[in-house]
Protein backbone atom coordinates (compact mmCIF):
# COMPACT_ATOMS: atom_id res chain seq x y z
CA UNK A 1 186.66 129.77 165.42
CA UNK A 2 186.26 130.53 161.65
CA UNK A 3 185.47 133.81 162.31
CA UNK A 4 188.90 134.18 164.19
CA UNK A 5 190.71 132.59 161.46
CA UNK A 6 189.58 134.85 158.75
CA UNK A 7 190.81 137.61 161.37
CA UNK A 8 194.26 136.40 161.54
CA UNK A 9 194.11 135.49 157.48
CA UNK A 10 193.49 139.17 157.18
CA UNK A 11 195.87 140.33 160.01
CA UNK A 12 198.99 138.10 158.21
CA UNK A 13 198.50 139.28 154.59
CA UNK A 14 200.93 141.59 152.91
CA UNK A 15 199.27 141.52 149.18
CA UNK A 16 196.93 139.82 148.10
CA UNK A 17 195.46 138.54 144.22
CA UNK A 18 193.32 140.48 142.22
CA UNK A 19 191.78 140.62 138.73
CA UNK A 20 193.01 143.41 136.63
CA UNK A 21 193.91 145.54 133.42
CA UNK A 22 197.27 146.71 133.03
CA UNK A 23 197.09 148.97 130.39
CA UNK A 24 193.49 150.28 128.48
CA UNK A 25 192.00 147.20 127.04
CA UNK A 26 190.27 147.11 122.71
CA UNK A 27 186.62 147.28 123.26
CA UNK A 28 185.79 143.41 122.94
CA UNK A 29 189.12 142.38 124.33
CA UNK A 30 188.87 142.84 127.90
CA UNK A 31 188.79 138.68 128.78
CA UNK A 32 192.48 138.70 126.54
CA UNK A 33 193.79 141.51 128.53
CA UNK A 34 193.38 140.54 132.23
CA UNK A 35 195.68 139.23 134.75
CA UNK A 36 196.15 138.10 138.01
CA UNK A 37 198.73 140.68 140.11
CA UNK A 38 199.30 141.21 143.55
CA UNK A 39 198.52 144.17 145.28
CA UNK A 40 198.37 145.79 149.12
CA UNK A 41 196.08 144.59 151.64
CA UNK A 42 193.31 147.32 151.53
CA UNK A 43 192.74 149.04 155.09
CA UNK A 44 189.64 150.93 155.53
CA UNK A 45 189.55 155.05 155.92
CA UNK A 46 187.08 156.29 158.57
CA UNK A 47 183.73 155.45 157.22
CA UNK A 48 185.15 152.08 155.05
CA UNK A 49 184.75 148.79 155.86
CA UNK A 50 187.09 145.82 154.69
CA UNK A 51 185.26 142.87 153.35
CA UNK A 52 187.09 139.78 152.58
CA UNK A 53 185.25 138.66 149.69
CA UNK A 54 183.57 135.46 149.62
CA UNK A 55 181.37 135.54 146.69
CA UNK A 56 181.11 138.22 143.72
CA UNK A 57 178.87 137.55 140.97
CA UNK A 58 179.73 138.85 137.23
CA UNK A 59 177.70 141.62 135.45
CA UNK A 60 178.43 142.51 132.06
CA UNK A 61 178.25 146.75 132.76
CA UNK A 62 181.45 145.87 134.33
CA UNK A 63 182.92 144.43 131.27
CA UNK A 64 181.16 148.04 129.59
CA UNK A 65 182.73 149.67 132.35
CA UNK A 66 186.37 148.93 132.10
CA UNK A 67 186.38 149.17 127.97
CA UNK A 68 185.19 152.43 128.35
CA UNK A 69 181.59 151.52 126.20
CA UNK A 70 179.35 151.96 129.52
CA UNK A 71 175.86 153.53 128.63
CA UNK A 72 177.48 154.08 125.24
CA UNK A 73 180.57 155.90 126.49
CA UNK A 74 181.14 156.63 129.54
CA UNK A 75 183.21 155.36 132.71
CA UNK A 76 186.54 154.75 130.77
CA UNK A 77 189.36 153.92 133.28
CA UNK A 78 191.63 156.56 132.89
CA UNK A 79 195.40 156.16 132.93
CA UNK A 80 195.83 152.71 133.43
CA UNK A 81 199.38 151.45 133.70
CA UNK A 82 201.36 148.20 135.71
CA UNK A 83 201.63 151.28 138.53
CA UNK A 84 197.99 152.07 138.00
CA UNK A 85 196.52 149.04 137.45
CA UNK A 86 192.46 148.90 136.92
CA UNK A 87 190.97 146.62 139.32
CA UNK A 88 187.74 144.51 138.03
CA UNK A 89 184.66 143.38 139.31
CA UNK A 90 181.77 145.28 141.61
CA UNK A 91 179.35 142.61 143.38
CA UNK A 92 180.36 141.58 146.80
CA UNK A 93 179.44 139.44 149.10
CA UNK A 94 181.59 138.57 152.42
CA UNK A 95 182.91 138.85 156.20
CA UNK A 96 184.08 142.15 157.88
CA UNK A 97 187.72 141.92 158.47
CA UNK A 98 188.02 145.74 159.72
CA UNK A 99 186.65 148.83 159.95
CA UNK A 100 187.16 152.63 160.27
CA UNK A 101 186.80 154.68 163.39
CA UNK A 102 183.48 156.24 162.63
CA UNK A 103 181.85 153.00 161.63
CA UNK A 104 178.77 152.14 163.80
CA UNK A 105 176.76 149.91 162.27
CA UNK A 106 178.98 146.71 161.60
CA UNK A 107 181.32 144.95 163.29
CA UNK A 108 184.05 142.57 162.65
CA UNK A 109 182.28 138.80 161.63
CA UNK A 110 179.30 140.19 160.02
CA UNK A 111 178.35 138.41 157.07
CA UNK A 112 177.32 141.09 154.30
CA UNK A 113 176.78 142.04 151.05
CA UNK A 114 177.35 144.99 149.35
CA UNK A 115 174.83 147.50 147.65
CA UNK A 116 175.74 148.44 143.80
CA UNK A 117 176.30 151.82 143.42
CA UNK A 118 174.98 153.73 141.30
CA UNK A 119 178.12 155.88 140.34
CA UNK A 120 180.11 152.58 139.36
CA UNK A 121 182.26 150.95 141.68
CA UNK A 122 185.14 148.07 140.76
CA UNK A 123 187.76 146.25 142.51
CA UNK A 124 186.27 143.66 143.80
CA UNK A 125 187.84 140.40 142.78
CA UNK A 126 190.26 140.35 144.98
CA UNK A 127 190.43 138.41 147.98
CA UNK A 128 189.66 141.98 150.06
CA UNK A 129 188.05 144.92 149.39
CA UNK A 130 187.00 148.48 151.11
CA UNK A 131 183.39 149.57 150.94
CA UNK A 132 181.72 152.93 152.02
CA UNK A 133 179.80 151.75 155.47
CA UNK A 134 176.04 152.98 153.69
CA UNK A 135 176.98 150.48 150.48
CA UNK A 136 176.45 147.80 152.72
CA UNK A 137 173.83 145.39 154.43
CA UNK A 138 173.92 142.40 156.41
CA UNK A 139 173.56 139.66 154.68
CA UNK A 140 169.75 137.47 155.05
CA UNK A 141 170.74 134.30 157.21
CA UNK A 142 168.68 132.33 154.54
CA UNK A 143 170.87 133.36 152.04
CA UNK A 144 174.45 131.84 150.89
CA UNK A 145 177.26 134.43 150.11
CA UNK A 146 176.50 133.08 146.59
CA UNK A 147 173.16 133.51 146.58
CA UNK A 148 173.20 137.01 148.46
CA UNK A 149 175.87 138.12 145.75
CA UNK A 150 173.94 136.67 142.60
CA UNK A 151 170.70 138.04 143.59
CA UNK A 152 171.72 141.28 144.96
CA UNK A 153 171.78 143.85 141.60
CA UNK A 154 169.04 141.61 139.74
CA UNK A 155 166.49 142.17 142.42
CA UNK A 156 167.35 145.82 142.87
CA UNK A 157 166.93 146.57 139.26
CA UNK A 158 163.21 144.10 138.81
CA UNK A 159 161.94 145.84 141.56
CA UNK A 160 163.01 148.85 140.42
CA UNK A 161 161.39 148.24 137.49
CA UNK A 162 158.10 146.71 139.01
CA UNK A 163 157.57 149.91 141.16
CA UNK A 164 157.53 152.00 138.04
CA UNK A 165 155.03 150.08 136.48
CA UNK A 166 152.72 150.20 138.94
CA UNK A 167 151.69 146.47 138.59
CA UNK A 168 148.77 144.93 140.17
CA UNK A 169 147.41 141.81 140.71
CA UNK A 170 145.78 140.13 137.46
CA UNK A 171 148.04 142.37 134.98
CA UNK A 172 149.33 140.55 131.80
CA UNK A 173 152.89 141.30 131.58
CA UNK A 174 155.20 140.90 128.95
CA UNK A 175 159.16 140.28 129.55
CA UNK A 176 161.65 140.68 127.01
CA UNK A 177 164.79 138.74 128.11
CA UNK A 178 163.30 136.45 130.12
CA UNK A 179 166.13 134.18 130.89
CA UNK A 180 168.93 136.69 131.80
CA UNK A 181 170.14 137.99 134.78
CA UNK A 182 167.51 140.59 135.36
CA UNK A 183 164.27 138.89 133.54
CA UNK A 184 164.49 135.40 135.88
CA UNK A 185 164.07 137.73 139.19
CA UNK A 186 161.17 140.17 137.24
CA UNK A 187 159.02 137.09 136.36
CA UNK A 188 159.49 135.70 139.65
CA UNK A 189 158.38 138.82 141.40
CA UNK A 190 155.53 139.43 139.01
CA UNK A 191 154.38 136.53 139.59
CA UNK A 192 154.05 136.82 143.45
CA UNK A 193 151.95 140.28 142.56
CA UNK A 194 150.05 137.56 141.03
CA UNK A 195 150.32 138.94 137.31
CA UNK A 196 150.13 136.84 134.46
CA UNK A 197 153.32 136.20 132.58
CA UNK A 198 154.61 136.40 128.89
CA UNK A 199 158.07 135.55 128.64
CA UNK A 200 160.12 136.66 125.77
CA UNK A 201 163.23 134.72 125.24
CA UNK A 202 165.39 131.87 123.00
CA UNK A 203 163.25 128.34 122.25
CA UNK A 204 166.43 127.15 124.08
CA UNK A 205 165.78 129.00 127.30
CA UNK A 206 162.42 128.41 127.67
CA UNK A 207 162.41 125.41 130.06
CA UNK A 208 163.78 127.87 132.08
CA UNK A 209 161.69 130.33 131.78
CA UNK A 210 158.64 128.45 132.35
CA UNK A 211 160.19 126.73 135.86
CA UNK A 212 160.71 130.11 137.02
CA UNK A 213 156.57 130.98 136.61
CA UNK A 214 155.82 132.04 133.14
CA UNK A 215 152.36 131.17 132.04
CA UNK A 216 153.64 131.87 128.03
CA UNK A 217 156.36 131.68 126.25
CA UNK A 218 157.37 133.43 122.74
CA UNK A 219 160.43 132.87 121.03
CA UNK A 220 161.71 136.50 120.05
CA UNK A 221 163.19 134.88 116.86
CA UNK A 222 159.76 133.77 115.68
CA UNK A 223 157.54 135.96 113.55
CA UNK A 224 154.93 135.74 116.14
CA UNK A 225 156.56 138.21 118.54
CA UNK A 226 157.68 140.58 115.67
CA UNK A 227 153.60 140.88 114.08
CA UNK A 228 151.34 140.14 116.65
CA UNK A 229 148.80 143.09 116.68
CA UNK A 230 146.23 142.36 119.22
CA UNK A 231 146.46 144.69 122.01
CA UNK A 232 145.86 142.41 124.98
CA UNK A 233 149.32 143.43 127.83
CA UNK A 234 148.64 145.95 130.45
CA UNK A 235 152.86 146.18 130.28
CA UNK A 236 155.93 145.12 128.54
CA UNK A 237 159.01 145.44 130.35
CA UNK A 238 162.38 145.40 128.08
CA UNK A 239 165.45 144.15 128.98
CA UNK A 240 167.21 143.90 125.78
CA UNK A 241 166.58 147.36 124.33
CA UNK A 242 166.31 148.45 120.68
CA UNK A 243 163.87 149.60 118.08
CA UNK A 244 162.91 146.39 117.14
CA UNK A 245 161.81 144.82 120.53
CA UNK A 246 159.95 148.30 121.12
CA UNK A 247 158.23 148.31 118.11
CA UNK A 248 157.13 144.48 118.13
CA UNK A 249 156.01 144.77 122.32
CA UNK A 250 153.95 148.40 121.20
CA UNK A 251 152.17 145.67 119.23
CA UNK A 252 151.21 143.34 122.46
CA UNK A 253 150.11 146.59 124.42
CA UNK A 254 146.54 147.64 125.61
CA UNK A 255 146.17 151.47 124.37
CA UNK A 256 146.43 152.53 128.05
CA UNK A 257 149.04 149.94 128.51
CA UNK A 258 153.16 151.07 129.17
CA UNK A 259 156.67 149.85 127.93
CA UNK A 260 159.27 149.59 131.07
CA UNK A 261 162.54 149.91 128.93
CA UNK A 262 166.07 149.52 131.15
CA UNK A 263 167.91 149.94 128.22
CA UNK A 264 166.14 152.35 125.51
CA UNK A 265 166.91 152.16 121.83
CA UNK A 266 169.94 151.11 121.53
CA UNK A 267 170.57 147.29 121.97
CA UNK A 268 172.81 146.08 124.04
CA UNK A 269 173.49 149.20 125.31
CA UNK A 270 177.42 149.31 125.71
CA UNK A 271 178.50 146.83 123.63
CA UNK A 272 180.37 149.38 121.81
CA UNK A 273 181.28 153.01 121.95
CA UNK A 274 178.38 155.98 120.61
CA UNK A 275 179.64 159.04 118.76
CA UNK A 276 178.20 161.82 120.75
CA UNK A 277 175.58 162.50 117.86
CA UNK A 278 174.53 158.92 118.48
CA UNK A 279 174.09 159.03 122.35
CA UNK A 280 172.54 162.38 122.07
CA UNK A 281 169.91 160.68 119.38
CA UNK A 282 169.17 158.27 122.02
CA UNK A 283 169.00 160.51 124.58
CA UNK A 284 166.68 162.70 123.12
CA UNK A 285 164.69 159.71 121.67
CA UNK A 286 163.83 158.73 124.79
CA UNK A 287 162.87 161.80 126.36
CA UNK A 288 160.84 162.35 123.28
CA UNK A 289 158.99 158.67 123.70
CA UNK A 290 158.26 159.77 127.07
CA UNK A 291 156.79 162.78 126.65
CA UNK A 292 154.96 162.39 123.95
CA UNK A 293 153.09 158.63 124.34
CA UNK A 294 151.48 160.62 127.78
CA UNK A 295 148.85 162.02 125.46
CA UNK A 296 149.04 158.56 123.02
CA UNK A 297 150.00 155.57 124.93
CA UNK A 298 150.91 153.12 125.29
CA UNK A 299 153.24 155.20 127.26
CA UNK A 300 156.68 154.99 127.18
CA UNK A 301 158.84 155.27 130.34
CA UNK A 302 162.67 154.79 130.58
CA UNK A 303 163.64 152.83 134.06
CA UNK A 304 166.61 153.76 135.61
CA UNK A 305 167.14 152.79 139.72
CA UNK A 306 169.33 153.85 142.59
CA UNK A 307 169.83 150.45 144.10
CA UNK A 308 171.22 152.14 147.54
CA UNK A 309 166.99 153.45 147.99
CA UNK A 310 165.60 149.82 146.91
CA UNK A 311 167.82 146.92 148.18
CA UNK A 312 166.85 146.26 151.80
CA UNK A 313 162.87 146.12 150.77
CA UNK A 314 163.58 144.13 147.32
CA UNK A 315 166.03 141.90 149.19
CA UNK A 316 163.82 140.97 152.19
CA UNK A 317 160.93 140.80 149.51
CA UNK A 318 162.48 137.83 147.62
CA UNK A 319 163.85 136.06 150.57
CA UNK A 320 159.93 136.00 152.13
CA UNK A 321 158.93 134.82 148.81
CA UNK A 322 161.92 132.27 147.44
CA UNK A 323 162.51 134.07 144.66
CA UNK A 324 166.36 133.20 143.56
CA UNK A 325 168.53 134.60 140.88
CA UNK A 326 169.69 131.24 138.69
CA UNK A 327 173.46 130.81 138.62
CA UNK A 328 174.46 128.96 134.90
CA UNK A 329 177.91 128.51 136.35
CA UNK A 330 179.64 128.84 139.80
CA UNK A 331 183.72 129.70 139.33
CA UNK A 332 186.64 129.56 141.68
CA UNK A 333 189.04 133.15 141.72
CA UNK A 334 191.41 131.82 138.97
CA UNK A 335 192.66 133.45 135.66
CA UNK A 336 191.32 131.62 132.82
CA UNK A 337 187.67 130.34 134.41
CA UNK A 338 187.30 134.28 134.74
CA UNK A 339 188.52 135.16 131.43
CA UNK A 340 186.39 132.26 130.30
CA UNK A 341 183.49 133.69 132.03
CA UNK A 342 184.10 137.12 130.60
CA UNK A 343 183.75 135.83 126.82
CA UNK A 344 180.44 133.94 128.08
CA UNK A 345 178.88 136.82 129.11
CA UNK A 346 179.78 139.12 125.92
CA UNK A 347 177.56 136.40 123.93
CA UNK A 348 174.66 137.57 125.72
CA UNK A 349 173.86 134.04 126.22
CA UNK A 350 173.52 133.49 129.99
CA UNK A 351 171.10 132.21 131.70
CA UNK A 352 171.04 133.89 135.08
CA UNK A 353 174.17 134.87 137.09
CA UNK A 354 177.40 133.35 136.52
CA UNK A 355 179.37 133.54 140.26
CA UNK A 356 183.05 133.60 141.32
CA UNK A 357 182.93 131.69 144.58
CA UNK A 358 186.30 132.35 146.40
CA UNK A 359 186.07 129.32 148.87
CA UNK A 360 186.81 127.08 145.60
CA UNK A 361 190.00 128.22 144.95
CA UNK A 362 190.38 128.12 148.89
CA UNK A 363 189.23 124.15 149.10
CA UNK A 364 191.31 123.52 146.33
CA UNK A 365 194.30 124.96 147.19
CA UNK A 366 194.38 123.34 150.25
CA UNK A 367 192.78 119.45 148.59
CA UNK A 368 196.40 119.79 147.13
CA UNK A 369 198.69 120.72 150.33
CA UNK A 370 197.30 117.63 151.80
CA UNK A 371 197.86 115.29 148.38
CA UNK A 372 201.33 116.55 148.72
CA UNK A 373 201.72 116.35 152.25
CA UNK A 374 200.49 112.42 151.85
């Protein structure tokens, strides 16, 4: 029955809401220049799926993305106008509404979720979307549309990370951002390779931190992270980026032990816009780290993972083992929680995912039709 509703929901629409720039936004300003519009109902092409959207959690490359900072300075939206408007948002989670002629593997009522991909993607908060058919995957049974849609990018991107460390039972492992989006999956997966766990992160966070299976925690504002010198990690795995966490986790390391960087060293890579000398520096920087620390470790190895080759195995991997992604706050598909939501995650304070959940707006829209009907 619900399945035949969300049919007919899809079958009646004309436009639907979405989340979206309207003209190029000032790096920093993205939550002040958003807004809800209307736009046509998507219809897939040949190979596309349409995926009313249940659950999409928020990822700050998409806030990059759209101001035109992403990996420094790339993936600007170009032209943007009220004609043209920029849609926002990537992570999807939902039910398949329609598909395209050559479309084999789904069919309309599957619950899925939808791989990242690796060349960017956007437009998903809106109440539909259309996704290439081999972006997607059913969605785990055990798994909510929330949960599928916060834990979806984070696990790709820890296990990512884990397979190029090579880690083994017994390692001591050092995380650097422990309580973001990304750390809270990679210390629950290391710990279910049965490594030992040092997790870097705010004295705030680190109730957290511990819940999720640390065996240590260091403040990365205390001195003690910054000058310890006994080599005693097999790896450190950085998920903040920068000279200064390098420097201070080269300090932790075994001789023959290796830095995992995501980011390299530039922090917060994307919160603003490189000059090309400056991206080129860190380019070059990085291939230079990574040649060179194979003769004089530790070594130094840059991470970067095509989600489409990793997400079925780290998926099924974390549902067989519990591991969750922790959502600090679970939003309906309204303006200002988004916008909200959007300044949040520039602070680079989250803990975990923060989640627009569709169905709220949904159950509150229609908790009012029936105060007004009364």
């Amino acid at each position: 029955m619900q399945k035949m509703d969300t049919l007919a929901r899809y079958c009646k629409a004309k436009k639907i809401p979405a989340i979206a720039l309207t003209k190029q936004p000032r790096i920093g300003h993205v939550a002040d220049e958003v807004k809800m519009i209307h736009i046509p109902v998507p219809c897939p092409s040949a190979r596309q799926i349409t995926v009313q959207v249940v659950a999409s959690s928020m990822h700050i490359d998409e806030i990059y993305a759209a101001q035109g900072t992403a990996l420094g300075r790339f993936y600007a939206p170009k032209n943007i106008s009220p004609d043209e408007p920029y849609l926002m948002g990537s992570s999807v989670s939902g039910i398949v509404v329609a598909k395209g002629k050559h479309v084999t593997q789904f069919k309309i009522g599957d619950e899925v979720t939808v791989i990242p991909n690796e060349f960017g993607e956007n437009a998903s908060w809106a109440t539909y979307r259309n996704v290439p058919e081999r972006y997607v995957m059913l969605k785990p049974p055990e798994l909510t549309h929330v949960e599928a849609s916060s834990l979806m990018l984070s696990s790709c991107v820890a296990w990512g990370a884990l397979e190029a460390a090579g880690v083994r039972a017994g390692d001591r492992c050092m995380v650097v951002g422990a309580s973001g989006a990304i750390g809270s999956v990679l210390i629950q997966l290391l710990k279910s390779k049965l490594a030992y766990v040092l997790g870097v992160c705010s004295a705030a966070n680190s109730d957290l931190v511990r819940s999720l299976g640390a065996d240590e925690i260091v403040d990365y504002q205390h001195s003690g992270f910054i000058e310890h010198r006994e080599q005693k990690l097999d790896v450190a795995f950085d998920l903040v980026g920068g000279r200064r966490v390098e420097t201070a986790a080269f300090r932790w390391l075994k001789q023959e032990g290796e830095f995992v960087t995501l980011v390299g060293p530039v922090r917060y890579l994307g919160e603003r816009k490189l000059t090309l000398k400056e991206f080129a520096r860190a380019v070059c920087y990085v291939v230079w780290r990574g040649i060179t620390t194979r003769w004089r470790g530790p070594k130094y190895t840059f991470c970067a993972t095509i989600p489409r080759r990793v997400a079925q195995k780290a998926i099924q991997f974390c549902c067989e083992h519990g591991i969750h992604s922790p959502i600090e706050r679970e939003i309906p598909f309204e303006l200002g929680p988004v916008q909200d939501a959007i300044r949040l995650l520039t602070t680079h304070r989250t803990r975990g995912r923060v989640v627009i959940n569709f169905e709220l707006a949904a159950q509150r829209s229609v908790s009012q039709e029936k105060q007004v009907s009364m």
